[in-house]
Protein backbone atom coordinates (compact mmCIF):
# COMPACT_ATOMS: atom_id res chain seq x y z
CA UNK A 1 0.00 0.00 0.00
CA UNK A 2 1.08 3.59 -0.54
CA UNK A 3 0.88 5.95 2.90
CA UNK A 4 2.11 9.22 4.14
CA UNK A 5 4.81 8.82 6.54
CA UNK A 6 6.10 11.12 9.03
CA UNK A 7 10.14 10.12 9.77
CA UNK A 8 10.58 13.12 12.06
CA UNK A 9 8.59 15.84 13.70
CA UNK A 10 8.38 19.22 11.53
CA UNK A 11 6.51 21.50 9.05
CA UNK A 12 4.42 19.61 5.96
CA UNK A 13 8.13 19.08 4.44
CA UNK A 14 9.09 16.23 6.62
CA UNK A 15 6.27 13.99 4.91
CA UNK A 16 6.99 11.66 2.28
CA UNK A 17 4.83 9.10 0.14
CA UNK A 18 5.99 5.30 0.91
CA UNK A 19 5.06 2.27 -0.38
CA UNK A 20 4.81 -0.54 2.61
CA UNK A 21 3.50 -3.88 3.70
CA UNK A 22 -0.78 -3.67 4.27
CA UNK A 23 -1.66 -3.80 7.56
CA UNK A 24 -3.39 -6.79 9.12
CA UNK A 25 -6.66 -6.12 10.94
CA UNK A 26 -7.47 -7.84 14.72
CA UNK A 27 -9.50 -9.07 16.85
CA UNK A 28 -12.62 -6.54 16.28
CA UNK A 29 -11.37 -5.18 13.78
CA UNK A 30 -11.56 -4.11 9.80
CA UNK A 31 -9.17 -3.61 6.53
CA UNK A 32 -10.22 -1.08 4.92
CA UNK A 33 -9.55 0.19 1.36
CA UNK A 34 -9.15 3.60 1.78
CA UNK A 35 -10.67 6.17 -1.03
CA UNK A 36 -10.28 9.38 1.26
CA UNK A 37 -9.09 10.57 4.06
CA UNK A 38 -9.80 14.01 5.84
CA UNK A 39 -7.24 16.39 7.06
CA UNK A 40 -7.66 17.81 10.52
CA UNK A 41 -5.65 20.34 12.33
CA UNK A 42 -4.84 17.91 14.96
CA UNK A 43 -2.72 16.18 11.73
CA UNK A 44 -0.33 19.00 11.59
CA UNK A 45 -0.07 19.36 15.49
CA UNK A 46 0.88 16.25 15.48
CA UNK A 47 3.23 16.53 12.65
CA UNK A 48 4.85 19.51 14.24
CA UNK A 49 5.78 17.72 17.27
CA UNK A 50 3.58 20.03 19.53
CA UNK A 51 1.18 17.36 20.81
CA UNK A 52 4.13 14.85 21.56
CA UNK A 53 4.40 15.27 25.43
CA UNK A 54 0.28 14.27 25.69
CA UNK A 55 0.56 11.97 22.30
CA UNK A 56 3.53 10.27 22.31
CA UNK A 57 4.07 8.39 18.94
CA UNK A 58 6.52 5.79 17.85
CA UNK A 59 8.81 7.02 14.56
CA UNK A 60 8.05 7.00 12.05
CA UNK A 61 4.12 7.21 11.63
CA UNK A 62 1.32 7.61 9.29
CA UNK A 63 -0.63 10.55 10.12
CA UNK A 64 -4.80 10.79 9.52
CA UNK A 65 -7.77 10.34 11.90
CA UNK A 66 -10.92 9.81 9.78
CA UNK A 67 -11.10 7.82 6.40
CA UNK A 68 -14.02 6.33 4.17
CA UNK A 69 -13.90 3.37 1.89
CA UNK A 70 -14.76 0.07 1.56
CA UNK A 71 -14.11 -3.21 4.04
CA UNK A 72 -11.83 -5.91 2.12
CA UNK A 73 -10.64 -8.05 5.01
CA UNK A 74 -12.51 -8.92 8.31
CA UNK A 75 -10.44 -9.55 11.66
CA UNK A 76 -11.58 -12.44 13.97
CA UNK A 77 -15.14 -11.93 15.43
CA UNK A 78 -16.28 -9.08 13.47
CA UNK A 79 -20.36 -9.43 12.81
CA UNK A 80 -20.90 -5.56 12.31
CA UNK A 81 -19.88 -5.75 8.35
CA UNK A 82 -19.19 -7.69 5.71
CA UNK A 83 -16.42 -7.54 3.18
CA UNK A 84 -17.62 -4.64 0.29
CA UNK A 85 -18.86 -2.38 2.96
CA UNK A 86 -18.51 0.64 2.24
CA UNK A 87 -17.78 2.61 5.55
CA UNK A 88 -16.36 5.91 7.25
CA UNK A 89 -15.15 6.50 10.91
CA UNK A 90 -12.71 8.27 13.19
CA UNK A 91 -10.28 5.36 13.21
CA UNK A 92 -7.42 6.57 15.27
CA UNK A 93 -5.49 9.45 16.18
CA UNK A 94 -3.29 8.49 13.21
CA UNK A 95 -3.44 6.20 10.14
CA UNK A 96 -5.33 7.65 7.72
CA UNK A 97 -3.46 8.91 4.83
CA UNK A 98 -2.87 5.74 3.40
CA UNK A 99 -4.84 3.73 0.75
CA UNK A 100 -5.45 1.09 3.34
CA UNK A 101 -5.96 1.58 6.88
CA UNK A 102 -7.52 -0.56 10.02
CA UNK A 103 -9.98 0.54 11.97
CA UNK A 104 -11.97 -1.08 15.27
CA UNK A 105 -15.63 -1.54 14.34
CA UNK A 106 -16.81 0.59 16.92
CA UNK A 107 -15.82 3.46 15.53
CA UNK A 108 -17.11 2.78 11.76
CA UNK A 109 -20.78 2.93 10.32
CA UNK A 110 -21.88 2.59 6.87
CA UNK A 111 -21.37 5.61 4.76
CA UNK A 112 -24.33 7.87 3.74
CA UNK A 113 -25.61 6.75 0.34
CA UNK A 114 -25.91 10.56 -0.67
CA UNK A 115 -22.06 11.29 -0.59
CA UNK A 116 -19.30 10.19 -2.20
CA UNK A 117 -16.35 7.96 -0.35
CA UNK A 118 -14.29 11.36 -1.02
CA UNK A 119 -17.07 13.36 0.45
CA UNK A 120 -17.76 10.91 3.43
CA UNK A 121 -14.02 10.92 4.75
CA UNK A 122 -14.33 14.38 5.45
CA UNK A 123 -17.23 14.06 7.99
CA UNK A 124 -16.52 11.81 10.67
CA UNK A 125 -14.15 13.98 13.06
CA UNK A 126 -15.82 17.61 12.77
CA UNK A 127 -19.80 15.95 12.68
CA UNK A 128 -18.91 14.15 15.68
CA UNK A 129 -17.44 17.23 17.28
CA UNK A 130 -20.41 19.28 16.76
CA UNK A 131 -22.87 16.90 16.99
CA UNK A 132 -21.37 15.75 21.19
CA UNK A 133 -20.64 19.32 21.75
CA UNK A 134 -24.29 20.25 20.61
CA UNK A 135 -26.32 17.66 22.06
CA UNK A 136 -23.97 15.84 24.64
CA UNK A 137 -22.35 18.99 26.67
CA UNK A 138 -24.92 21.64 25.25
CA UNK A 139 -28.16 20.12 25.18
CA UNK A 140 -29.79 22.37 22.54
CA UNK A 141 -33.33 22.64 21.87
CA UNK A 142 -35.71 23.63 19.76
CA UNK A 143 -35.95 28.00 19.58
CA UNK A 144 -32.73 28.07 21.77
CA UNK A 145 -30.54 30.69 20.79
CA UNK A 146 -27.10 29.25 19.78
CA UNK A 147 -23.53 31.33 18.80
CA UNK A 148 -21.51 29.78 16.58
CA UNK A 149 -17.81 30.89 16.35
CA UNK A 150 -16.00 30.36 13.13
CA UNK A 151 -19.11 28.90 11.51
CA UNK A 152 -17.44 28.46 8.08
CA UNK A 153 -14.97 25.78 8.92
CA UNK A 154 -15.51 22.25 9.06
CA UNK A 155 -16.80 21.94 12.81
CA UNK A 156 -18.64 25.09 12.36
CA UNK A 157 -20.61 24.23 9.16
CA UNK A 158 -21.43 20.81 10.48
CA UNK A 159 -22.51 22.63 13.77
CA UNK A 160 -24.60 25.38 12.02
CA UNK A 161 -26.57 22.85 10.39
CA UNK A 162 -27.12 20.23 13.46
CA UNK A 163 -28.18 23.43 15.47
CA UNK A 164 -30.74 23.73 12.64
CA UNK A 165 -31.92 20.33 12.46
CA UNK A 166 -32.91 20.44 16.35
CA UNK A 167 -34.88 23.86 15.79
CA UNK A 168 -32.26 26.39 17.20
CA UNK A 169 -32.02 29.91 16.12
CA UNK A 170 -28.66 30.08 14.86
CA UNK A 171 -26.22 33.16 15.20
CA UNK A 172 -22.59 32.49 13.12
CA UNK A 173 -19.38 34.53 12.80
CA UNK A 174 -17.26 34.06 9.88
CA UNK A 175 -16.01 36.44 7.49
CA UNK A 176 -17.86 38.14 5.12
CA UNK A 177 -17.16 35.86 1.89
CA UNK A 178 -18.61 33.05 4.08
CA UNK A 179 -21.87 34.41 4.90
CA UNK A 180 -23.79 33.63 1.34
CA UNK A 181 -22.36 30.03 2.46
CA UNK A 182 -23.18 29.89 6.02
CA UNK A 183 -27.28 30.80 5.05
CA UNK A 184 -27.20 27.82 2.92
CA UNK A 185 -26.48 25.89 5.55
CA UNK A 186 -29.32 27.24 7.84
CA UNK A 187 -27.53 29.95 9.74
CA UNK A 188 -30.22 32.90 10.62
CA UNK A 189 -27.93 35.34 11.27
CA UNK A 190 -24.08 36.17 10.26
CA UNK A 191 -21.81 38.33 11.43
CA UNK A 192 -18.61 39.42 10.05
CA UNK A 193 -16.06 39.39 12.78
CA UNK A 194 -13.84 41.14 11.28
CA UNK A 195 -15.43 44.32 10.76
CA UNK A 196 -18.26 44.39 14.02
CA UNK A 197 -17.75 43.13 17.98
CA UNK A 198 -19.80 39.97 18.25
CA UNK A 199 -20.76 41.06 21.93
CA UNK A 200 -22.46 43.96 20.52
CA UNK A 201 -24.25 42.25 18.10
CA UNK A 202 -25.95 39.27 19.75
CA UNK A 203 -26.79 38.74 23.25
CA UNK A 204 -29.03 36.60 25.74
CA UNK A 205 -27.71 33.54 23.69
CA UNK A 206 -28.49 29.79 25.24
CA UNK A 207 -25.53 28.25 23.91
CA UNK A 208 -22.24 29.41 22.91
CA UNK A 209 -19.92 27.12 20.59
CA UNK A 210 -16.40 28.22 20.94
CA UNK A 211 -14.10 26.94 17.99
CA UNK A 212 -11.29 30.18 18.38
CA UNK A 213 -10.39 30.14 22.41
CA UNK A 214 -8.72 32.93 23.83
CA UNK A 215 -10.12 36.49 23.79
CA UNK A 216 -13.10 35.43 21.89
CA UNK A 217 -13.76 32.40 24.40
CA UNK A 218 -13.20 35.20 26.70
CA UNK A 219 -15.41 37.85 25.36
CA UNK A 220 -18.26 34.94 25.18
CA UNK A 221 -18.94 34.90 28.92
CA UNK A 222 -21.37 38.14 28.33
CA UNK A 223 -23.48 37.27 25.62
CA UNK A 224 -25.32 34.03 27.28
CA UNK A 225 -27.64 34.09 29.44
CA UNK A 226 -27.21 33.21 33.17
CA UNK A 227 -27.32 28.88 33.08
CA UNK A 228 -26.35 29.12 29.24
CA UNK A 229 -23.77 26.89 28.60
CA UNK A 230 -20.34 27.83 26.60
CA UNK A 231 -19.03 24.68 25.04
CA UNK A 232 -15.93 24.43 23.62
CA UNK A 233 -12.95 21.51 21.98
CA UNK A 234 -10.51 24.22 21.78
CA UNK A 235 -9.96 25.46 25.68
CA UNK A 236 -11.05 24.90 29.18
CA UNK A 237 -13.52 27.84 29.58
CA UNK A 238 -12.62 29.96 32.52
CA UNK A 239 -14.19 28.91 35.66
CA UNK A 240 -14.06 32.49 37.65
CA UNK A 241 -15.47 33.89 34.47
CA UNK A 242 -17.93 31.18 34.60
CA UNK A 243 -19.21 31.51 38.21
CA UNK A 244 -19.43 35.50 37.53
CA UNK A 245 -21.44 34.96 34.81
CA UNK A 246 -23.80 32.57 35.88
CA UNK A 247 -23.00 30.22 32.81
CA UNK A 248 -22.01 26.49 32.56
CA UNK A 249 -18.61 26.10 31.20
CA UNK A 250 -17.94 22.93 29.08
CA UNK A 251 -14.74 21.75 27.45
CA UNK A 252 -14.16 18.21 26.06
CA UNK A 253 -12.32 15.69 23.58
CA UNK A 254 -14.58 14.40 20.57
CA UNK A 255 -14.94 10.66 20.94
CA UNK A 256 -14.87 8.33 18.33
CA UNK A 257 -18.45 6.61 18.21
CA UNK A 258 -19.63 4.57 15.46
CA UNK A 259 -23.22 4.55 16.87
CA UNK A 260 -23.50 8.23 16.41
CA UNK A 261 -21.74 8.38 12.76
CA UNK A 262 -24.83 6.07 11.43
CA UNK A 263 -26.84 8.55 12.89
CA UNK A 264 -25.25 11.53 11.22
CA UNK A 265 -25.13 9.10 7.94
CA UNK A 266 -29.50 8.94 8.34
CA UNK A 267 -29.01 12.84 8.78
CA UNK A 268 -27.12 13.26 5.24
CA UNK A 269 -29.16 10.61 3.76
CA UNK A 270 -32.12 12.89 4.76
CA UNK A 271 -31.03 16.02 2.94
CA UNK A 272 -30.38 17.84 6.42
CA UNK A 273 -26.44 17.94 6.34
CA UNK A 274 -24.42 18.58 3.46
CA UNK A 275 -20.42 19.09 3.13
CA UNK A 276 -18.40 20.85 1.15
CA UNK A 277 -14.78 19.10 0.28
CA UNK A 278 -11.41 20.46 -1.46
CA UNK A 279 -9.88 17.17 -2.48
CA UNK A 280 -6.09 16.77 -3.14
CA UNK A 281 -4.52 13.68 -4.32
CA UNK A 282 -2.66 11.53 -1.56
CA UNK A 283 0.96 12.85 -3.00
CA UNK A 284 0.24 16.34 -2.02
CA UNK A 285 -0.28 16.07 1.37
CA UNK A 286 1.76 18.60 1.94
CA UNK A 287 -0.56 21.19 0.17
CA UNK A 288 -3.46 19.61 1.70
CA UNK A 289 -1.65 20.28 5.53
CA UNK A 290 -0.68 23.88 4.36
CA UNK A 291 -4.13 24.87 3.24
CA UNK A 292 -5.22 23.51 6.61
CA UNK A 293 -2.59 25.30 8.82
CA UNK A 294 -3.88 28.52 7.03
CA UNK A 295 -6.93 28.74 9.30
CA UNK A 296 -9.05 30.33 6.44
CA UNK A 297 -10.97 27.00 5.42
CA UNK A 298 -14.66 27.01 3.88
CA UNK A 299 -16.13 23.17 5.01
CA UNK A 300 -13.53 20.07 4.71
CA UNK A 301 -10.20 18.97 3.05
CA UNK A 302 -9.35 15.26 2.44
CA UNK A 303 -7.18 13.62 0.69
CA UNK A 304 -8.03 11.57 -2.63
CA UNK A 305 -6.09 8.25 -2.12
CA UNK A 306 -6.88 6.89 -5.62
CA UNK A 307 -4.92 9.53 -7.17
């Protein structure tokens, strides 16, 4: 099989395309034949050696934590699915840019029948981040105001439109290019952060969904209402801040749950979630990384492994 590999810590240089044995799927687990593979920021943390004191990884490695394709070897006990599956997941902290990859059943479910493999690679990691932080930490409901900060990108836009589906009135920053994009996806209201103070703009909000940290995690506290709740994968909201405010302060790490994805897979099947993917072929990871580590992202990257 062909896979990125990662020899030594660094910037999207350091990664080179090998060619190496398959790898052999275990007890509970699945080979699959990768067709995509999404590209995360927590890739190029990784890569830049950043996340090795609370990650430690053995040299060299094969970065990648979501894929989509199709089963072609079963390990031993595995009921869930049969060889010519076609599935997506969050496999693994690492192992996805690679045109074959294992994964543990529990974290796969079929693919949605309305996307593409390409298309499907690019959901698992950001849906399930918005969709835990939404309904898991967050609890929305139905005519619940809910903030969404940096709506465009690829937790945003899947939270914009999961806030939708459960009958929230939904508030999004993003810049202004974004905001024709962001009302596709549901969003009532936009907001241009670049140009106008958010906390002048929106206030007595239920739910806050921080995706920036720092001053505008910060700056949240005084939009919500007292027992809103400010959510956030980025940062441990302040707790002072927190108790002055009146507001429940959540912060957590997306789990990988298959049960959930073939949930989210009904959702797309549906028509109520769509994504939007910028594909680059497997040898260019590098561009893919760069594009990523530019912060200025409309909905997902992946990488096209049959290319």
């Amino acid at each position: 099989m062909k896979a990125i590999r990662v020899y030594e810590y660094g910037n999207p240089e350091v990664l080179r395309l090998d060619e190496m044995a398959d790898p052999v799927p275990g007890e509970g687990e699945v080979l699959i034949d990768v067709a995509g593979a999404g590209v995360n920021p927590i890739d190029w943390k990784i890569l830049s050696g950043a996340m090795k004191a609370f990650i430690p990884l053995p040299l060299p490695f094969t970065p990648g934590v979501e894929v989509a394709g199709t089963v072609v070897a079963l390990g031993k006990g595995v009921t869930e699915f049969s060889i010519g599956d076609e599935v997506f997941g969050f496999i693994n902290i690492v192992g996805g840019y690679a045109t074959k990859a294992v994964a543990q059943v529990s974290k796969l479910a079929l693919k949605p029948r309305t996307l593409s493999a390409l298309q499907a690679s690019a959901v698992p990691a950001t849906a399930l981040t918005a969709w835990q932080a939404l309904t898991e930490h967050a609890s929305v409901q139905r005519r619940q105001k809910v903030l969404i900060h940096a709506a465009a990108g690829g937790v945003g836009s899947m939270a914009v439109q999961i806030a939708k589906y459960f009958g929230a009135e939904v508030y999004a920053t993003a810049s202004a290019h974004n905001h024709a994009y962001l009302k596709d996806l549901g969003a009532d209201y936009t907001l241009d952060y670049t140009t106008q103070a958010f906390d002048e703009w929106v206030s007595d909000v239920d739910v806050v969904l921080d995706l920036v940290g720092g001053e505008t995690q910060t700056r949240s506290f005084a939009v919500l209402k007292r027992n809103g709740v400010l959510v956030s994968p980025v940062s441990l909201p302040n707790m002072s801040l927190a108790n002055d405010y009146g507001v429940i302060p959540a912060n957590f790490a997306t789990r990988s749950d298959g049960r959930q994805l073939a949930l989210i897979a009904e959702l797309f099947d549906k028509g109520h979630l769509t994504v939007d993917v910028e594909a680059y072929p497997l040898a260019d990871a590098k561009g893919a990384i760069e594009k990523s580590m530019s912060r200025h992202l409309r909905g997902r990257l992946a990488l096209d492994t049959t290319k």
